[in-house]
C-alpha atoms as a PDB file:
ATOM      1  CA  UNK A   1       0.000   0.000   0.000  1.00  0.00           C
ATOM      2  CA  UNK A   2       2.854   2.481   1.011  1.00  0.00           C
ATOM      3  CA  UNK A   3       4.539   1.777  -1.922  1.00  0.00           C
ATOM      4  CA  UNK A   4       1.995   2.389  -4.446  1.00  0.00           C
ATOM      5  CA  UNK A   5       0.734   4.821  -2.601  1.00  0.00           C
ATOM      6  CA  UNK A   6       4.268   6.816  -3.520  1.00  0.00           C
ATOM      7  CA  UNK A   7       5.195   4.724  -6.817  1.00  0.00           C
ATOM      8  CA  UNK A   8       3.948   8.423  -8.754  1.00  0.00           C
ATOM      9  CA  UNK A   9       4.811  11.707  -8.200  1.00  0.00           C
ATOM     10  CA  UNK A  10       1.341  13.152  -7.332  1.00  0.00           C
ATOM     11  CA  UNK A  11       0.392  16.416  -5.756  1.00  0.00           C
ATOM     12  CA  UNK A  12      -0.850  13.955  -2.591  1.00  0.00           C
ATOM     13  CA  UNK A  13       2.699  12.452  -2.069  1.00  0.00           C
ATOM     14  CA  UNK A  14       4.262  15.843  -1.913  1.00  0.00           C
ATOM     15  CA  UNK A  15       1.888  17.537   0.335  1.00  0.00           C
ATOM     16  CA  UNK A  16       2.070  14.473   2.451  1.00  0.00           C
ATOM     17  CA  UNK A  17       5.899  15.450   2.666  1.00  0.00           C
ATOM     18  CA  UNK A  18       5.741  18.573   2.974  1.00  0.00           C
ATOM     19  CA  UNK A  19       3.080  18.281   5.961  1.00  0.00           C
ATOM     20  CA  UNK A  20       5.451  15.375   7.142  1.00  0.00           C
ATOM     21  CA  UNK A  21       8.297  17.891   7.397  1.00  0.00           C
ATOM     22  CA  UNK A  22       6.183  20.499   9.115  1.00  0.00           C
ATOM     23  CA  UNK A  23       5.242  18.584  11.431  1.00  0.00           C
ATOM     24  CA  UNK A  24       8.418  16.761  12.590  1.00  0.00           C
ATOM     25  CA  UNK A  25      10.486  20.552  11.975  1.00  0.00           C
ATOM     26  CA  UNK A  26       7.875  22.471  14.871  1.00  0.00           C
ATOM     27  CA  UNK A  27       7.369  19.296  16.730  1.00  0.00           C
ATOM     28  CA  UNK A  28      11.239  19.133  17.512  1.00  0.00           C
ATOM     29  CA  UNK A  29      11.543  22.666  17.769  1.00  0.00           C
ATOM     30  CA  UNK A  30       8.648  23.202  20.560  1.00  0.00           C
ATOM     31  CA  UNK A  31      10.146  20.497  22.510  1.00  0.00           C
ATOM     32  CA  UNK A  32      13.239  22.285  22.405  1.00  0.00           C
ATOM     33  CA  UNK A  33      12.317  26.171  22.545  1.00  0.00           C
ATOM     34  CA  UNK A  34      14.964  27.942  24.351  1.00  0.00           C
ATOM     35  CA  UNK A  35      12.712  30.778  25.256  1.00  0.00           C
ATOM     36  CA  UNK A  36      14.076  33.434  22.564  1.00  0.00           C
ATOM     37  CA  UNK A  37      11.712  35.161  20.320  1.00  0.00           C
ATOM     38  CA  UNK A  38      13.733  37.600  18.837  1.00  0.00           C
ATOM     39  CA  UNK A  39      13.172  38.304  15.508  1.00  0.00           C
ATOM     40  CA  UNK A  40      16.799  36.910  14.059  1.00  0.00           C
ATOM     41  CA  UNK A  41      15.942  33.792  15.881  1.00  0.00           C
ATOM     42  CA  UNK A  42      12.663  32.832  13.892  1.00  0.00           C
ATOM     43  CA  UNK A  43      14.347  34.112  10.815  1.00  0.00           C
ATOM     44  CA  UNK A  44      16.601  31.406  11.423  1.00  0.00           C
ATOM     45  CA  UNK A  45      14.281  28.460  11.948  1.00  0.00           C
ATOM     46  CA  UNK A  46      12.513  29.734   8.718  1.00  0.00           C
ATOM     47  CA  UNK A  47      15.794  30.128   6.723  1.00  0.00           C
ATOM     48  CA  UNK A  48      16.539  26.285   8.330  1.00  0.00           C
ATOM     49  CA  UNK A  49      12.643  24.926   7.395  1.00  0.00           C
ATOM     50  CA  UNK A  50      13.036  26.567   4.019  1.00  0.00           C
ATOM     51  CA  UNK A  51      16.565  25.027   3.155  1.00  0.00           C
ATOM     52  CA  UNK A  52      15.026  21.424   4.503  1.00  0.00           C
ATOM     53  CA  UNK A  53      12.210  21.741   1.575  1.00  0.00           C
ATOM     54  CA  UNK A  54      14.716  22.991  -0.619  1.00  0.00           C
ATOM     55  CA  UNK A  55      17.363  20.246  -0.213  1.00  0.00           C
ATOM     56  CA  UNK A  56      14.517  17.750  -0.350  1.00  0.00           C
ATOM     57  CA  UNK A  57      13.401  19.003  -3.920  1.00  0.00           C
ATOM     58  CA  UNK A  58      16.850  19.458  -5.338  1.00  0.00           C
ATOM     59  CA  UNK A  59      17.480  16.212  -4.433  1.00  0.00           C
ATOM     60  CA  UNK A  60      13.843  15.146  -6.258  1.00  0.00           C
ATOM     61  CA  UNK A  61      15.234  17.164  -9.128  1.00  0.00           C
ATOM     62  CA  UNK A  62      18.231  15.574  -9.766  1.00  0.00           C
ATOM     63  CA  UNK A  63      16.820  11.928 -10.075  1.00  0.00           C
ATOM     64  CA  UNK A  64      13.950  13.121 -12.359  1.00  0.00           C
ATOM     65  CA  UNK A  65      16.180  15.306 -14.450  1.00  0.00           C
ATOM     66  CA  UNK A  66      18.566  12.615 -14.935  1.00  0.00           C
ATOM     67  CA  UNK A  67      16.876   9.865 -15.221  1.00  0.00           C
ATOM     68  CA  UNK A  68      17.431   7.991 -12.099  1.00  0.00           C
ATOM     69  CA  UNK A  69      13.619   7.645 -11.257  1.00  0.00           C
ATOM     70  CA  UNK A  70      10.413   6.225 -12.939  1.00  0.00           C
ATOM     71  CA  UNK A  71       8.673   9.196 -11.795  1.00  0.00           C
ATOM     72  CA  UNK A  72       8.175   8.168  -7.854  1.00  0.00           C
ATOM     73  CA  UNK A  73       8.230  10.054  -4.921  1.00  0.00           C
ATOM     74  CA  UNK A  74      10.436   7.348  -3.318  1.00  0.00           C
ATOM     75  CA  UNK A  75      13.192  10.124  -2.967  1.00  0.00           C
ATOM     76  CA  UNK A  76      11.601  12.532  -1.019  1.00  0.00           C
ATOM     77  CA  UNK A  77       9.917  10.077   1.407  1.00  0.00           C
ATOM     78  CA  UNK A  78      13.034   8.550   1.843  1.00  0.00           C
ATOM     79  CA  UNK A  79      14.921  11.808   2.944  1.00  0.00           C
ATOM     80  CA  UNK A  80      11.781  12.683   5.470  1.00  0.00           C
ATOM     81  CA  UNK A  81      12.844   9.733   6.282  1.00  0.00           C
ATOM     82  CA  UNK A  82      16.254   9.849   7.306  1.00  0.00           C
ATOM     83  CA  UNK A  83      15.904  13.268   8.628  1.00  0.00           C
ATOM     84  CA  UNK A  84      13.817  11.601  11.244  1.00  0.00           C
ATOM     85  CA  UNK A  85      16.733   9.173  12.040  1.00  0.00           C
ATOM     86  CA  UNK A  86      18.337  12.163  12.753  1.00  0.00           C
ATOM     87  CA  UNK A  87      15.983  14.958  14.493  1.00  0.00           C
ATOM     88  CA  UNK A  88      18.851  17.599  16.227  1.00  0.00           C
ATOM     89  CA  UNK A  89      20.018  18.229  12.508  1.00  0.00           C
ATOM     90  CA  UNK A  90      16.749  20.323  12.187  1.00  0.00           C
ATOM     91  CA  UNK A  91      18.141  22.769  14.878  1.00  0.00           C
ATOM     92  CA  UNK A  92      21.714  22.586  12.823  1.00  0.00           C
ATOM     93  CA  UNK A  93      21.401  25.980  10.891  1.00  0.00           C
ATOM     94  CA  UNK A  94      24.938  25.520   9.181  1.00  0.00           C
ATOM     95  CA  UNK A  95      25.165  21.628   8.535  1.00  0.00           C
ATOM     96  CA  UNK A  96      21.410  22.512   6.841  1.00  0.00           C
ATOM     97  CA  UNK A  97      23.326  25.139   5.159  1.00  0.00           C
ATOM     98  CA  UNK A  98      25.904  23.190   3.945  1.00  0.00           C
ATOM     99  CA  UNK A  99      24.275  20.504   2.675  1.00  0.00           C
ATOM    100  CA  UNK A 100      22.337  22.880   0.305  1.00  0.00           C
ATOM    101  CA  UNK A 101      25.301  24.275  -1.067  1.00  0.00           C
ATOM    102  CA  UNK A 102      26.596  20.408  -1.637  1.00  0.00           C
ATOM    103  CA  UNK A 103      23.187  19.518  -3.555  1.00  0.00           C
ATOM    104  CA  UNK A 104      23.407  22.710  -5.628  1.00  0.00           C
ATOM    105  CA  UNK A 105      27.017  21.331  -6.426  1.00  0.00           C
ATOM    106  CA  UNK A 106      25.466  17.831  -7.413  1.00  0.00           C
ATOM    107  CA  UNK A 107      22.913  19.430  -9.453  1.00  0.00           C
ATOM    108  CA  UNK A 108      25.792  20.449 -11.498  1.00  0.00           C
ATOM    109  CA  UNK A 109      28.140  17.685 -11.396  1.00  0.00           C
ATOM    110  CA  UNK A 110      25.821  14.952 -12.291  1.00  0.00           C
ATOM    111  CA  UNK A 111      24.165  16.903 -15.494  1.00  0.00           C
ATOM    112  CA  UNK A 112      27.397  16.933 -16.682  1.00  0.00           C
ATOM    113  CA  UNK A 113      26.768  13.420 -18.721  1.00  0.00           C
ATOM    114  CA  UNK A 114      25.011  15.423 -20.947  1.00  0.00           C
ATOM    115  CA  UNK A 115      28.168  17.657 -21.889  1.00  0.00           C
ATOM    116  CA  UNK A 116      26.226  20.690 -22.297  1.00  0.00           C
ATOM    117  CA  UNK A 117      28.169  23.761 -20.875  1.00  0.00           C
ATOM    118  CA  UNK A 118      30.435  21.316 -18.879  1.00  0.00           C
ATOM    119  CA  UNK A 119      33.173  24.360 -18.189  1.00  0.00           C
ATOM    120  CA  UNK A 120      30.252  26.177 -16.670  1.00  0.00           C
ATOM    121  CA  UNK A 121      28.905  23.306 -15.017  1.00  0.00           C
ATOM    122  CA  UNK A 122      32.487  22.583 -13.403  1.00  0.00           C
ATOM    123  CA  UNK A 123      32.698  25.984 -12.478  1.00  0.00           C
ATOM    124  CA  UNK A 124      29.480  26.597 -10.378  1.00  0.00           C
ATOM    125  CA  UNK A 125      29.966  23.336  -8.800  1.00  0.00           C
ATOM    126  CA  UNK A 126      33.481  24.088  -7.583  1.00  0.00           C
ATOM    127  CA  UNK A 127      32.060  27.597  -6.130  1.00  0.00           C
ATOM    128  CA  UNK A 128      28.852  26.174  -4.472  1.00  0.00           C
ATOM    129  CA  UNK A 129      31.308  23.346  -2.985  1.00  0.00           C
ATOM    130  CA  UNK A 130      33.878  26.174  -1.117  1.00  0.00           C
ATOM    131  CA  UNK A 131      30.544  28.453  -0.373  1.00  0.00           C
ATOM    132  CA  UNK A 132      29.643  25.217   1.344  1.00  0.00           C
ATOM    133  CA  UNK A 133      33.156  25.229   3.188  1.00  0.00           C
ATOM    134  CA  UNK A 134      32.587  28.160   4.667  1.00  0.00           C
ATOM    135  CA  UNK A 135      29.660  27.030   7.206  1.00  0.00           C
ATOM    136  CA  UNK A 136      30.812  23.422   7.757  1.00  0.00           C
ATOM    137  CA  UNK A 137      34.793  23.660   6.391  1.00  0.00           C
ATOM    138  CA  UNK A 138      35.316  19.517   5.424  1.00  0.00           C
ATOM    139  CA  UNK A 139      32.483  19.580   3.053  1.00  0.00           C
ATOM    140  CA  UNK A 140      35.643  21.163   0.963  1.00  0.00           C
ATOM    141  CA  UNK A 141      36.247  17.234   0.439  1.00  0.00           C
ATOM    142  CA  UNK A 142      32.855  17.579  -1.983  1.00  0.00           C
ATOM    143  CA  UNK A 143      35.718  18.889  -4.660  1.00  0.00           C
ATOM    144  CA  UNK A 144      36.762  15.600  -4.924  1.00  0.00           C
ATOM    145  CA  UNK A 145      33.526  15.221  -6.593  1.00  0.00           C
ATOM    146  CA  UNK A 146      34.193  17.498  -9.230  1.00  0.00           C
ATOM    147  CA  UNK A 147      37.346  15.825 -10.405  1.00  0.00           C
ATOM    148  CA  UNK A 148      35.495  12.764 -10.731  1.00  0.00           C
ATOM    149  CA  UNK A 149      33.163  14.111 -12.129  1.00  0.00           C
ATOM    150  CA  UNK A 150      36.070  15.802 -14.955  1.00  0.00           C
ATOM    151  CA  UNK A 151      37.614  12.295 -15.172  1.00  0.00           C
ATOM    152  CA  UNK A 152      34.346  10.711 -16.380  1.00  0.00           C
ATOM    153  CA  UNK A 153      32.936  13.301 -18.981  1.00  0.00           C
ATOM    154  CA  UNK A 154      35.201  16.472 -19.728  1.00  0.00           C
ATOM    155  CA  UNK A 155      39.207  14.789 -19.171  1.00  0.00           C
ATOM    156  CA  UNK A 156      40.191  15.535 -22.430  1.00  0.00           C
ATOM    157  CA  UNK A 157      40.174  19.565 -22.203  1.00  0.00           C
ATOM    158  CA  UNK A 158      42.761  20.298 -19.793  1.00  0.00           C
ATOM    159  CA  UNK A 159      41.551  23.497 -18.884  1.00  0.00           C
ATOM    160  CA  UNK A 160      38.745  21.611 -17.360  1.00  0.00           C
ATOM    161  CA  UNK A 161      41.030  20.346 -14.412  1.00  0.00           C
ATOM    162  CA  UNK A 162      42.016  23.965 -13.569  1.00  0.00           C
ATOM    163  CA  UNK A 163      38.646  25.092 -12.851  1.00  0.00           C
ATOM    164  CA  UNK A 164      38.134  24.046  -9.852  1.00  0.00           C
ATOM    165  CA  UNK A 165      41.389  26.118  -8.825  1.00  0.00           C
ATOM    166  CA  UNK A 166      40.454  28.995 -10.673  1.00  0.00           C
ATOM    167  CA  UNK A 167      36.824  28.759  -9.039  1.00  0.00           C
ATOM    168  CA  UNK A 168      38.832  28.395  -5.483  1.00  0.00           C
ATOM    169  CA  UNK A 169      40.764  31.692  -5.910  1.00  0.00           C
ATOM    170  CA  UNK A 170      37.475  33.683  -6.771  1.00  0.00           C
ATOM    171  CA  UNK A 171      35.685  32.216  -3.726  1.00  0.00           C
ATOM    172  CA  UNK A 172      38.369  32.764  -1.331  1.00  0.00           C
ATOM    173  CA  UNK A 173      38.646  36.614  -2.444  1.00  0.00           C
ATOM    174  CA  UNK A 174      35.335  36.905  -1.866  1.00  0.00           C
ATOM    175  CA  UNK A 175      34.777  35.601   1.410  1.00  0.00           C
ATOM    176  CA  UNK A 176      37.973  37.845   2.901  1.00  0.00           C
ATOM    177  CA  UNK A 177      36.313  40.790   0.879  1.00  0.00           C
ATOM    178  CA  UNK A 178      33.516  39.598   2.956  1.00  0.00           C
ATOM    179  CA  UNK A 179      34.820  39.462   6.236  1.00  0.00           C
ATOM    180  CA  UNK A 180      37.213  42.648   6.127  1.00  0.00           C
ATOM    181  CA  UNK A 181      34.118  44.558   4.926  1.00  0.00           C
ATOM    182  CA  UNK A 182      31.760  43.315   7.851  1.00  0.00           C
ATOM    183  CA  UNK A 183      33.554  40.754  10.373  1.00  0.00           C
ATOM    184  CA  UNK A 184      37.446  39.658  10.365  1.00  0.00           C
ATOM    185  CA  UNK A 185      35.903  36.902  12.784  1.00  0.00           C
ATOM    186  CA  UNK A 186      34.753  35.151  10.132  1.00  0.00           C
ATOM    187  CA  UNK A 187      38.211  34.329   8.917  1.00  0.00           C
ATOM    188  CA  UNK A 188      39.631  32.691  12.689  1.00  0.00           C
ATOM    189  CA  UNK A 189      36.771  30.867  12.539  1.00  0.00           C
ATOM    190  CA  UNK A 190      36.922  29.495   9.855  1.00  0.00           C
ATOM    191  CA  UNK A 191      40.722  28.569  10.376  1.00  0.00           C
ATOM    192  CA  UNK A 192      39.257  27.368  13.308  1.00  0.00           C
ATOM    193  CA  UNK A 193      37.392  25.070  11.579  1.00  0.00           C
ATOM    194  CA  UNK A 194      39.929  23.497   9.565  1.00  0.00           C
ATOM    195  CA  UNK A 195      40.797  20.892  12.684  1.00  0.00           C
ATOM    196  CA  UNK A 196      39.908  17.202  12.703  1.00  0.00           C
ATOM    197  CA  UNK A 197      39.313  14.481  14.680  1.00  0.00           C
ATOM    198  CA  UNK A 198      38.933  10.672  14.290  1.00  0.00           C
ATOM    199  CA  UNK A 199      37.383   9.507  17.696  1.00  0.00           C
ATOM    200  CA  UNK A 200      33.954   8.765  17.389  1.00  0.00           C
ATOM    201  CA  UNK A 201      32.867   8.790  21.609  1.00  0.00           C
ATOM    202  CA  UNK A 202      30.397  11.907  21.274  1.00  0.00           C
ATOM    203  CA  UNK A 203      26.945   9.854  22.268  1.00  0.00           C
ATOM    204  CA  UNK A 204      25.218  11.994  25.071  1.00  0.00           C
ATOM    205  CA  UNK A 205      22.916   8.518  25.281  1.00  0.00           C
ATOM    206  CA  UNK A 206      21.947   5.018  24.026  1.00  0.00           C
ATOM    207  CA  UNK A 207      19.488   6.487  21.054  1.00  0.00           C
ATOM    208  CA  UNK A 208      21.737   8.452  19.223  1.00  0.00           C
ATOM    209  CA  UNK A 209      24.390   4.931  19.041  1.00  0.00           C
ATOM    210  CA  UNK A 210      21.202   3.354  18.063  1.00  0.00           C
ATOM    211  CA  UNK A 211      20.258   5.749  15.413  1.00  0.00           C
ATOM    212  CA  UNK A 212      23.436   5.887  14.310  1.00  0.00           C
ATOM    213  CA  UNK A 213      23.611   1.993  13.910  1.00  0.00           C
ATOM    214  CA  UNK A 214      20.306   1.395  12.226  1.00  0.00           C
ATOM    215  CA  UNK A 215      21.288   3.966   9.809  1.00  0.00           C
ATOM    216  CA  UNK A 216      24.767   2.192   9.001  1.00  0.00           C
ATOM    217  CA  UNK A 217      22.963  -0.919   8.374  1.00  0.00           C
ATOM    218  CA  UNK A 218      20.255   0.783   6.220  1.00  0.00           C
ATOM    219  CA  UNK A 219      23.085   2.264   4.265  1.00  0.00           C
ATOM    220  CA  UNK A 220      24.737  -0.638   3.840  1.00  0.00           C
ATOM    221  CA  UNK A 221      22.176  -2.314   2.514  1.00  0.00           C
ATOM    222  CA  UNK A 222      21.079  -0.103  -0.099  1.00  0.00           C
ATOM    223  CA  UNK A 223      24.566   0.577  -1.055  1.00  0.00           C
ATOM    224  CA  UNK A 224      25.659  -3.282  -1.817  1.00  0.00           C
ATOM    225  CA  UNK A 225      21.917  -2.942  -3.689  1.00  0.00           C
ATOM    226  CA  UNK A 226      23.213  -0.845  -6.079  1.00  0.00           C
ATOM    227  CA  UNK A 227      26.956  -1.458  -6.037  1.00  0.00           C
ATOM    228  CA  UNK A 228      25.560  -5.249  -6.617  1.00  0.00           C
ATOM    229  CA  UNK A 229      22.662  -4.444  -9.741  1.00  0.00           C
ATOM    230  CA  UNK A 230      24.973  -1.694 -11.161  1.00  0.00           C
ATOM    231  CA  UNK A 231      25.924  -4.115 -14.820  1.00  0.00           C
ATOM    232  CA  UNK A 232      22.189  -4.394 -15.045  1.00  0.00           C
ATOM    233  CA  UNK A 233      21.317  -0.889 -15.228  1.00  0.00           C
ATOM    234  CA  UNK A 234      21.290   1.175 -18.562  1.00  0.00           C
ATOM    235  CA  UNK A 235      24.950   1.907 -19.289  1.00  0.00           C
ATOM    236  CA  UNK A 236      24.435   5.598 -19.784  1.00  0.00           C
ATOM    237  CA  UNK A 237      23.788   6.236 -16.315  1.00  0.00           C
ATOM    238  CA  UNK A 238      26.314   4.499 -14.683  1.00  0.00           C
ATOM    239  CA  UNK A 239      28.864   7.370 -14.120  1.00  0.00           C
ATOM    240  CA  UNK A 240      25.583   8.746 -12.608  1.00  0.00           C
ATOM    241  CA  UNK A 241      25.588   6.157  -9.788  1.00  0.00           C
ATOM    242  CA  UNK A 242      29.348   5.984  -9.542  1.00  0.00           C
ATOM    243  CA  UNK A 243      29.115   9.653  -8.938  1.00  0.00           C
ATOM    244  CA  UNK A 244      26.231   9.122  -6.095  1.00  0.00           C
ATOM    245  CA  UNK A 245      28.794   6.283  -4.486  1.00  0.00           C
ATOM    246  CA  UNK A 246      31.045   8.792  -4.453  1.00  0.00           C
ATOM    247  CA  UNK A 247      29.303  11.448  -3.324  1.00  0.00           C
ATOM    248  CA  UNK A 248      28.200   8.992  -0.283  1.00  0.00           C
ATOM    249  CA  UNK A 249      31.360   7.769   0.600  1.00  0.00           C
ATOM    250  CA  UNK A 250      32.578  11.541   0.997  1.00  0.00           C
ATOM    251  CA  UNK A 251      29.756  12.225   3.387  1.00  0.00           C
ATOM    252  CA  UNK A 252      31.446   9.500   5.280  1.00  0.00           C
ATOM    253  CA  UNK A 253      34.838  10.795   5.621  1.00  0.00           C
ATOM    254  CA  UNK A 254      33.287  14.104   6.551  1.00  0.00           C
ATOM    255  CA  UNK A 255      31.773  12.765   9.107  1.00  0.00           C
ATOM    256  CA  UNK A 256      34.712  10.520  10.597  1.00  0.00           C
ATOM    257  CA  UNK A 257      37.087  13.991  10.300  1.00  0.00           C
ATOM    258  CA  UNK A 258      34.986  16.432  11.422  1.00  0.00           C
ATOM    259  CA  UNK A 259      36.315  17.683  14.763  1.00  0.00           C
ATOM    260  CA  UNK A 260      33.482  18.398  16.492  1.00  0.00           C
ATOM    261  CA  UNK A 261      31.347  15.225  16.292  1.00  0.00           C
ATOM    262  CA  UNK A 262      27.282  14.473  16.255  1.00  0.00           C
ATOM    263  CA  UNK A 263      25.028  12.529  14.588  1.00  0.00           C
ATOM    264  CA  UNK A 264      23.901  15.896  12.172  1.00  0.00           C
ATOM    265  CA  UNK A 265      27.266  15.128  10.393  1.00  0.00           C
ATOM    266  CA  UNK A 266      25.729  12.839   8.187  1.00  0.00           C
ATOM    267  CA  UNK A 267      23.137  14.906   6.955  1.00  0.00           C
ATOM    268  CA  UNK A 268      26.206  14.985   4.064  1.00  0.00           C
ATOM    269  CA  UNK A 269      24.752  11.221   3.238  1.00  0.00           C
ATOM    270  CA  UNK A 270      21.252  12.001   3.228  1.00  0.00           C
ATOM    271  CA  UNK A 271      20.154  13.015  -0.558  1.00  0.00           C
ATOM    272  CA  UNK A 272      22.588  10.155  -2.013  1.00  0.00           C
ATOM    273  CA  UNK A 273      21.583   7.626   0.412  1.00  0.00           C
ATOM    274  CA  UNK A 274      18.056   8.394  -0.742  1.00  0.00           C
ATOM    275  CA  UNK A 275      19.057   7.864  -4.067  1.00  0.00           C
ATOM    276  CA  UNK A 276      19.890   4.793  -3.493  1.00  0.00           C
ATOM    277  CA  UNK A 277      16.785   3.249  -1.838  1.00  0.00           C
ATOM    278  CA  UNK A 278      14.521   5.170  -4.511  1.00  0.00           C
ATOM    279  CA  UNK A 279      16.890   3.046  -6.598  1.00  0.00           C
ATOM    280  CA  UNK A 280      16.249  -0.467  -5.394  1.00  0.00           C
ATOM    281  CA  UNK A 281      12.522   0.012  -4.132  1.00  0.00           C
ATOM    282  CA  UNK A 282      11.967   0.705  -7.799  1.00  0.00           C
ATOM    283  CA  UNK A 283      14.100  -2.254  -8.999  1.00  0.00           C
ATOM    284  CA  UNK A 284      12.129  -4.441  -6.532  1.00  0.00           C
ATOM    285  CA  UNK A 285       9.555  -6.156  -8.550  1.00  0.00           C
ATOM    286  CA  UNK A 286       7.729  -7.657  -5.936  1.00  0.00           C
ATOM    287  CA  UNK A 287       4.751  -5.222  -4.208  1.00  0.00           C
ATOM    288  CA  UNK A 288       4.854  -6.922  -0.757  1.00  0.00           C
ATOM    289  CA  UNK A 289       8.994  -6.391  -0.821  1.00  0.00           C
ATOM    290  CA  UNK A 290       8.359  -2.740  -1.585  1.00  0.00           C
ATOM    291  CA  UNK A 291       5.851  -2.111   1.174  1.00  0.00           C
ATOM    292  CA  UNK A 292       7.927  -4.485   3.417  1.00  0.00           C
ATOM    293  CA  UNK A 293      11.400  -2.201   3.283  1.00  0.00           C
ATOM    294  CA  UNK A 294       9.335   1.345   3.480  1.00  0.00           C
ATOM    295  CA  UNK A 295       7.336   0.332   6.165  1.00  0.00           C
ATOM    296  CA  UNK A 296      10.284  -0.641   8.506  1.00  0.00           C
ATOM    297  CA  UNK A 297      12.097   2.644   6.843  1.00  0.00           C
ATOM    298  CA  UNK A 298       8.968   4.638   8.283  1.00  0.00           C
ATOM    299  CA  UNK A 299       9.030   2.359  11.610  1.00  0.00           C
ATOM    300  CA  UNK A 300      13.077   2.846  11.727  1.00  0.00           C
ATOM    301  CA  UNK A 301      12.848   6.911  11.345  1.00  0.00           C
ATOM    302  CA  UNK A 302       9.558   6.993  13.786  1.00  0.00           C
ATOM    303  CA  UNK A 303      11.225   5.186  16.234  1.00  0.00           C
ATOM    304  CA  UNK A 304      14.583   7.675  15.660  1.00  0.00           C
ATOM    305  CA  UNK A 305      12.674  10.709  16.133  1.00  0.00           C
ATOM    306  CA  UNK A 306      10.528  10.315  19.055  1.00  0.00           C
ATOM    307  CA  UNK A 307      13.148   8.170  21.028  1.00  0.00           C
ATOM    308  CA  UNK A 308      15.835  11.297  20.675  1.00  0.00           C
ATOM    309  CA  UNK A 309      13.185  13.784  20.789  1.00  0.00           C
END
């Protein structure tokens, strides 16, 4: 039922997302009001709720544009989802951020296939990448992305591979424009920033290694899904999915680096991992299979939510 209930992009599935994030995004937010109610402080939570839908329909975007999906709204229920695995990244203003700027990058990167403008394309992904940098620093390991990205469709130009460079000298004048114009802070803390650390002993309690956990193994699963089926998908979309593998296994390392560790960290993981699992439900042939893995995806994110809540 669940899954043919989302098997088409209809006006219903998205406004049952869209109420879905609504209601977990003020639910999590009244049980953690801090008693402000200036008006920078709501702008905030609406800049935050705003980049959530936003992130959630690029994401949408890029598997219709590119042919990743039959047309389901698999993606965006699966990134309400694992938001819910997650709950304190709604009150994580620059990990939210971040992770738009990152999408906005993929947007780019993986509609280069099509070679259309790829020096442009290169380009704006590079600068949305180190714009990204600047409110979390080691999504900077997102460039990565864009040289893969160069190896698979545009290696042959070699001014292609100096882009990136070219787009990190423009972004880095900026941003000390920026902050000698309004705040010189900016730039110690962003240096600040630039610190990492490997030990992974940040749980406050039992739910959040438990979230954490059932989120591994729902990664996993979905990844050897697609790392397994991969030769039996249409060949012109596998630098597509190699690109999403990628782009999953850098949200990792982010994560594992990042000096100051939580569970918002892999908010990084979120669009591709839902990628993924849009991937496979939609390769499963079998209805009962399909409802099967989103109902314990719903139970799994429920169960996330209200237990860290």
């Amino acid at each position: 039922m669940i899954a043919s209930l989302f098997r088409k992009s209809t006006p219903l599935n998205y406004s049952i997302v869209i109420i879905g994030v609504v209601f977990f995004f003020f639910l999590y937010q009244i049980q953690h009001a801090t008693g402000e109610n200036s008006l920078w402080y709501f702008g905030m939570k609406f800049l935050s709720l705003s980049l959530i839908f936003a992130s959630l329909f690029i994401t949408n975007f890029i598997v219709k544009k590119n042919g990743l999906s039959k047309d389901s709204a698999y993606t965006v229920l699966a990134y309400l989802i694992f938001l819910q695995f997650f709950p304190s990244v709604l009150d994580n203003q620059n990990l939210i951020i971040s992770n738009f700027f990152v999408l906005l990058s993929m947007r780019r990167l993986i509609s280069l296939h099509s070679l259309k403008a790829p020096k442009e394309k290169i380009f704006d992904a590079s600068l949305w990448i180190f714009a990204a940098a600047i409110f979390h620093f080691w999504a900077i390991l997102f460039i990565v992305l864009v040289f893969i990205s160069i190896l698979f469709h545009a290696a042959r130009d070699y001014r292609n591979w100096f882009l990136p460079f070219i787009a990190f000298f423009t972004s880095v004048t900026v941003f000390l424009l920026a902050a000698f114009l309004f705040d010189e802070s900016w730039i110690g803390n962003l240096i600040g920033n630039t610190a990492f650390n490997f030990r992974i002993n940040y749980f406050t309690n039992n739910y959040q290694n438990l979230a954490l956990s059932v989120y591994a193994t729902v990664a996993l699963f979905f990844l050897v899904s697609l790392l397994m089926s991969l030769s039996n998908r249409p060949l012109i979309l596998h630098s597509s999915y190699k690109k999403i593998i990628s782009a999953f296994f850098i949200g990792i390392v982010i994560f594992v680096v990042s000096p100051i560790k939580s569970n918002d960290l892999v908010i990084f993981t979120f669009a591709p991992l839902a990628m993924m699992a849009t991937s496979h439900i939609e390769m499963t042939e079998v209805k009962w299979q399909r409802d099967v893995i989103l109902g314990l995806l719903i139970l799994f994110g429920l169960f996330g939510f209200f237990s860290q809540l």
